[in-house]
Protein backbone atom coordinates (compact mmCIF):
# COMPACT_ATOMS: atom_id res chain seq x y z
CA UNK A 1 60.22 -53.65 34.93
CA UNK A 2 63.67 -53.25 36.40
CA UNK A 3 66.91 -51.10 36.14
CA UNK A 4 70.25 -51.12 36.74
CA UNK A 5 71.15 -47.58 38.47
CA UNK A 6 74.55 -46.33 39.95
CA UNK A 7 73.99 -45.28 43.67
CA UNK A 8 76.80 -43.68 45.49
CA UNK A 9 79.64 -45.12 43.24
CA UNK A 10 77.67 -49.00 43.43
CA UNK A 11 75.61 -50.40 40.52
CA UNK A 12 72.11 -52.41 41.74
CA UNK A 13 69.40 -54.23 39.74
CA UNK A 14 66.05 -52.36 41.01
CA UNK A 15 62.55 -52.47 40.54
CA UNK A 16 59.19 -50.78 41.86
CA UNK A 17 59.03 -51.06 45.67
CA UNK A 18 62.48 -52.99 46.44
CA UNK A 19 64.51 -51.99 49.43
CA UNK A 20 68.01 -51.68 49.21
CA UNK A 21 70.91 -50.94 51.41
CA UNK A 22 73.52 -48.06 49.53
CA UNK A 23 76.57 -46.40 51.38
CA UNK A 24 75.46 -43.62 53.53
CA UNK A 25 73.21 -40.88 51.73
CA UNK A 26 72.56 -36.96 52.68
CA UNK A 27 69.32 -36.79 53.16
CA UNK A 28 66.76 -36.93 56.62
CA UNK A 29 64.93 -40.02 57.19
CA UNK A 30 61.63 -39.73 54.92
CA UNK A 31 63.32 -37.51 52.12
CA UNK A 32 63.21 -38.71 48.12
CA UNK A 33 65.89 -39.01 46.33
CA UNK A 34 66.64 -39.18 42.70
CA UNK A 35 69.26 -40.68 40.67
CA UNK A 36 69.65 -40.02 37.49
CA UNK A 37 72.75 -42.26 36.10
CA UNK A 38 70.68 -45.01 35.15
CA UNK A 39 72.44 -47.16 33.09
CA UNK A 40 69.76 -49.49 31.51
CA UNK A 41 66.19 -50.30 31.42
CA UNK A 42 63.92 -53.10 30.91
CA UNK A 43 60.08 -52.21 30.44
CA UNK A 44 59.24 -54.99 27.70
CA UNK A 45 62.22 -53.80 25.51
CA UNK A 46 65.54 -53.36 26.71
CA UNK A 47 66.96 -49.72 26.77
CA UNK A 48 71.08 -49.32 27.15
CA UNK A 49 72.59 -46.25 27.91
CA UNK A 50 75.46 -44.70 26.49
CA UNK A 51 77.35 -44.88 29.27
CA UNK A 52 73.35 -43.37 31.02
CA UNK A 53 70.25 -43.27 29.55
CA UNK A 54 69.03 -39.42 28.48
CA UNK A 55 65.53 -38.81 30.65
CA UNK A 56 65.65 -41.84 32.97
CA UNK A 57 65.62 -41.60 36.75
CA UNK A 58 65.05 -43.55 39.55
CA UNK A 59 62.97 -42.10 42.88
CA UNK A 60 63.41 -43.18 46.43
CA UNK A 61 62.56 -42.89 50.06
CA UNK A 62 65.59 -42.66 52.64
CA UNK A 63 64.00 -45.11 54.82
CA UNK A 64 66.65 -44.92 57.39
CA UNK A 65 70.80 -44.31 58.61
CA UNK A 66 72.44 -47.52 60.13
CA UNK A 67 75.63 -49.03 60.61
CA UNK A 68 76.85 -52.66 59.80
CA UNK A 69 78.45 -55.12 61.30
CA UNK A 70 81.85 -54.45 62.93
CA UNK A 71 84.85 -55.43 61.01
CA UNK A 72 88.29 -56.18 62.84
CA UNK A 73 91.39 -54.69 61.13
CA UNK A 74 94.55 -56.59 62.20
CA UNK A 75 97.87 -55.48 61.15
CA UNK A 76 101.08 -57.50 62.13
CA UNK A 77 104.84 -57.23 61.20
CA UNK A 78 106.31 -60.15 61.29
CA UNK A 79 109.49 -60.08 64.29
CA UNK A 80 109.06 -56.38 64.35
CA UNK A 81 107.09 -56.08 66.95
CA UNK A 82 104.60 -53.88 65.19
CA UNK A 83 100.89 -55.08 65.58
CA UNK A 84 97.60 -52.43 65.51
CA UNK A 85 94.03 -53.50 66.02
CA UNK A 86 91.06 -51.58 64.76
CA UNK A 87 87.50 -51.70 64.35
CA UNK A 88 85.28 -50.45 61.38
CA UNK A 89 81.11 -50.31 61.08
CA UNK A 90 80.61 -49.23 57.52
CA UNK A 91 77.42 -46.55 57.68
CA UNK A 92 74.89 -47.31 55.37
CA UNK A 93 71.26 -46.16 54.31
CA UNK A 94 68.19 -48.04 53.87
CA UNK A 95 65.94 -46.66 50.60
CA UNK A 96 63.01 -47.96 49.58
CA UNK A 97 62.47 -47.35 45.81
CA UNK A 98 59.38 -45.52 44.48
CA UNK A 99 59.84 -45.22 40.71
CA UNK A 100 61.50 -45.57 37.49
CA UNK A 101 60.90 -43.24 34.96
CA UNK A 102 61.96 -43.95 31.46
CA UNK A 103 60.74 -40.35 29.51
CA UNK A 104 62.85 -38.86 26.92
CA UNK A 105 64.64 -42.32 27.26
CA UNK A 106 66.45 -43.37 23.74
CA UNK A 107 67.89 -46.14 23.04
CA UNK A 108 71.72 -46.43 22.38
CA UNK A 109 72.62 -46.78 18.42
CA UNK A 110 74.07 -50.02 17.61
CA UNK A 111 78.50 -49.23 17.59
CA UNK A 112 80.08 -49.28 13.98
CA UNK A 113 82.77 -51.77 13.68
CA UNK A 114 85.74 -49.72 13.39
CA UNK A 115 87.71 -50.79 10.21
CA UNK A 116 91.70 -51.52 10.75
CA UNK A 117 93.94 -50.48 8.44
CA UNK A 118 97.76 -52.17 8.60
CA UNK A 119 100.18 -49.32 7.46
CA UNK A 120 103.53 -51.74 6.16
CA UNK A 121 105.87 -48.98 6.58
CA UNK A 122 104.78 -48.26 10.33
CA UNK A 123 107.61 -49.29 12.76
CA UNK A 124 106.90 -52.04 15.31
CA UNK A 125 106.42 -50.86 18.73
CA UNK A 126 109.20 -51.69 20.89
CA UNK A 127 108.62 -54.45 23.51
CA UNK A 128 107.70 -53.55 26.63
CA UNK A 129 110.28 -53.82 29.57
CA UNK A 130 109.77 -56.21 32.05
CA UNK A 131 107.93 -54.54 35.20
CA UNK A 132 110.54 -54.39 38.71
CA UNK A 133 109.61 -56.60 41.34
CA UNK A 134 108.96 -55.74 45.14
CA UNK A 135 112.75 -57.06 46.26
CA UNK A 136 111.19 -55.94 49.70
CA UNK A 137 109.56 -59.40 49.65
CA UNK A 138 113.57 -61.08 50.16
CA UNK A 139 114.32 -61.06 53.82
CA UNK A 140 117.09 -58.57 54.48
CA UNK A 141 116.28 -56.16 52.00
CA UNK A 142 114.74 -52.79 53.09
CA UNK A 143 113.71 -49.94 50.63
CA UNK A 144 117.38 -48.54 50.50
CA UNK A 145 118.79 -51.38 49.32
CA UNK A 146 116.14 -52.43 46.85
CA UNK A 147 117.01 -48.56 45.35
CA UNK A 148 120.47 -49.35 45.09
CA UNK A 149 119.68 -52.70 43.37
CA UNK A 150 117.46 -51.06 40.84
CA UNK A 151 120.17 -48.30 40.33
CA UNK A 152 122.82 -51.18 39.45
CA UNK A 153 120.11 -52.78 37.40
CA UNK A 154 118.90 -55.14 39.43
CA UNK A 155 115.32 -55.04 40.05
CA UNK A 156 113.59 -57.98 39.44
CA UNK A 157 113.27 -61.53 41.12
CA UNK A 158 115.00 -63.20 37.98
CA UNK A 159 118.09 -60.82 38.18
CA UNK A 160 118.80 -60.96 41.77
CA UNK A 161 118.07 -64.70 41.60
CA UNK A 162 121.33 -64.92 38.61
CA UNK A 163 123.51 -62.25 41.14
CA UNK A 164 126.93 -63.49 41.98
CA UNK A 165 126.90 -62.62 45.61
CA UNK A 166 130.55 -61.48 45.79
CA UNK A 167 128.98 -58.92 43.24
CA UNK A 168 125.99 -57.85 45.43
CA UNK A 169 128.67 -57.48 48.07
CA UNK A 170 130.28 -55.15 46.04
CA UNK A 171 127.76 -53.17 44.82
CA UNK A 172 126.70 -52.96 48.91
CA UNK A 173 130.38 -51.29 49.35
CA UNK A 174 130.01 -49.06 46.87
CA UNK A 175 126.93 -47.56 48.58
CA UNK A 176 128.89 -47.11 51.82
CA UNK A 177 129.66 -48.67 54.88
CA UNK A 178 126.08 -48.52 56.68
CA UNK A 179 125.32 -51.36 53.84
CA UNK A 180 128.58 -52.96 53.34
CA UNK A 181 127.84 -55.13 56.72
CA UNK A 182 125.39 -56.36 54.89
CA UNK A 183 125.11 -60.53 54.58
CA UNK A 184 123.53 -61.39 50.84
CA UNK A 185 124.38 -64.88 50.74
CA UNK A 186 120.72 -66.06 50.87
CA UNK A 187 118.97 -63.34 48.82
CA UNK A 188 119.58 -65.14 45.32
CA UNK A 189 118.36 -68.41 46.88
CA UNK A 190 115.27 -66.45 48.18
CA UNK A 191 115.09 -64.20 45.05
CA UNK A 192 115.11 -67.18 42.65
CA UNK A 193 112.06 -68.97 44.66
CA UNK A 194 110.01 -65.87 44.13
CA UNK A 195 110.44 -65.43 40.70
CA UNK A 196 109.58 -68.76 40.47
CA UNK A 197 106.27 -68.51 42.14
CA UNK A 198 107.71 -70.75 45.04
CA UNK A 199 105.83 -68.38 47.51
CA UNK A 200 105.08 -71.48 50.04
CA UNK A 201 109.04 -72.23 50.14
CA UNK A 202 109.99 -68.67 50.21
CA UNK A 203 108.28 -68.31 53.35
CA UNK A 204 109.73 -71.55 54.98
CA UNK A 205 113.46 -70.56 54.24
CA UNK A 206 112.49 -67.14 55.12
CA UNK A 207 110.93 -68.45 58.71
CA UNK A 208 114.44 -69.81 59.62
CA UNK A 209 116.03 -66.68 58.81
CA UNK A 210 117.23 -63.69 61.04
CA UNK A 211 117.52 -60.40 58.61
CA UNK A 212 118.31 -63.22 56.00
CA UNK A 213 121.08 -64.99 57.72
């Protein structure tokens, strides 16, 4: 007999007796605990809840509080200067589990196939637009010019790959002189390789670049 149980936002496959490791519980050392979102049972016949099963539980014994392995959490910015190290030990608890009671348990009724109905006179929906693109990810381009991209229309890899650059220079001096010293001459090149899934190229133009110059 088994179950499959949600414990502290994680779903495990349990039986009579198993010990398991779950993220950190309240609860002393020797305490029970019960769950109650069990989410299906097999005793001989298979019971499915709907998204739990009504009357099922599963009993434990906190068998102890512990830590994991440490993790190291390295951040770098590539020629910013910027790197941050950290270390993580994810706290976990140790149950032991004691029970599975199935009373009052009732087994899900089977789903009725919905029946679709096509209404002629019902419009199309419209097509979807196309989702932006991170223009972050072309060297030289920072969050305020990526804004004034999008506001000129340009906010995908595809567009900025088919920019004239005398018009992204333009569209720079229109936003003022802070971005008017601004050099795109690369950023369709790099643009284009993105939206082109080039990602091993991008990087090697991008490695030869200074602020994409």
């Amino acid at each position: 007999m088994y179950a499959i149980v949600e414990i502290a936002g994680q779903q495990f496959k349990v039986a009579k007796d198993q010990k398991v490791f779950v993220h950190r519980l309240k609860g002393e050392e020797g305490s029970k605990v019960t769950f109650d979102n069990v989410l299906l049972v097999d005793n001989g016949s298979v019971t499915v809840g709907a998204p739990a099963i009504e009357g099922a539980a599963v009993t434990a014994k906190i068998l102890s509080h512990l830590k994991g392995d440490k993790v190291i959490v390295f951040k770098k910015k590539r020629r910013k200067g910027f790197r941050k190290k950290n270390g993580h030990r994810q706290s976990f608890t140790q149950i032991q589990i004691e029970g599975i009671a199935t009373s009052g348990a009732k087994k899900a009724a089977p789903k009725k196939e919905a029946v679709k109905t096509e209404n002629p006179a019902a419009k199309k929906a419209a097509p979807k637009a196309a989702k932006a693109d991170d223009l972050r990810k072309v060297e030289g381009i920072g969050p305020k010019i990526a804004g004034i991209f999008a506001e000129a229309g340009i906010d995908t890899f595809a567009k900025l790959g088919k920019a004239d650059v005398e018009k992204l220079k333009e569209i720079l001096a229109a936003a003022g002189p802070r971005y008017a010293s601004k050099n795109p001459t690369t950023w369709p090149q790099q643009a284009q390789l993105a939206a082109d899934g080039k990602w091993d190229e991008l990087k090697e133009l991008q490695d030869n670049l200074n602020g994409g110059v």
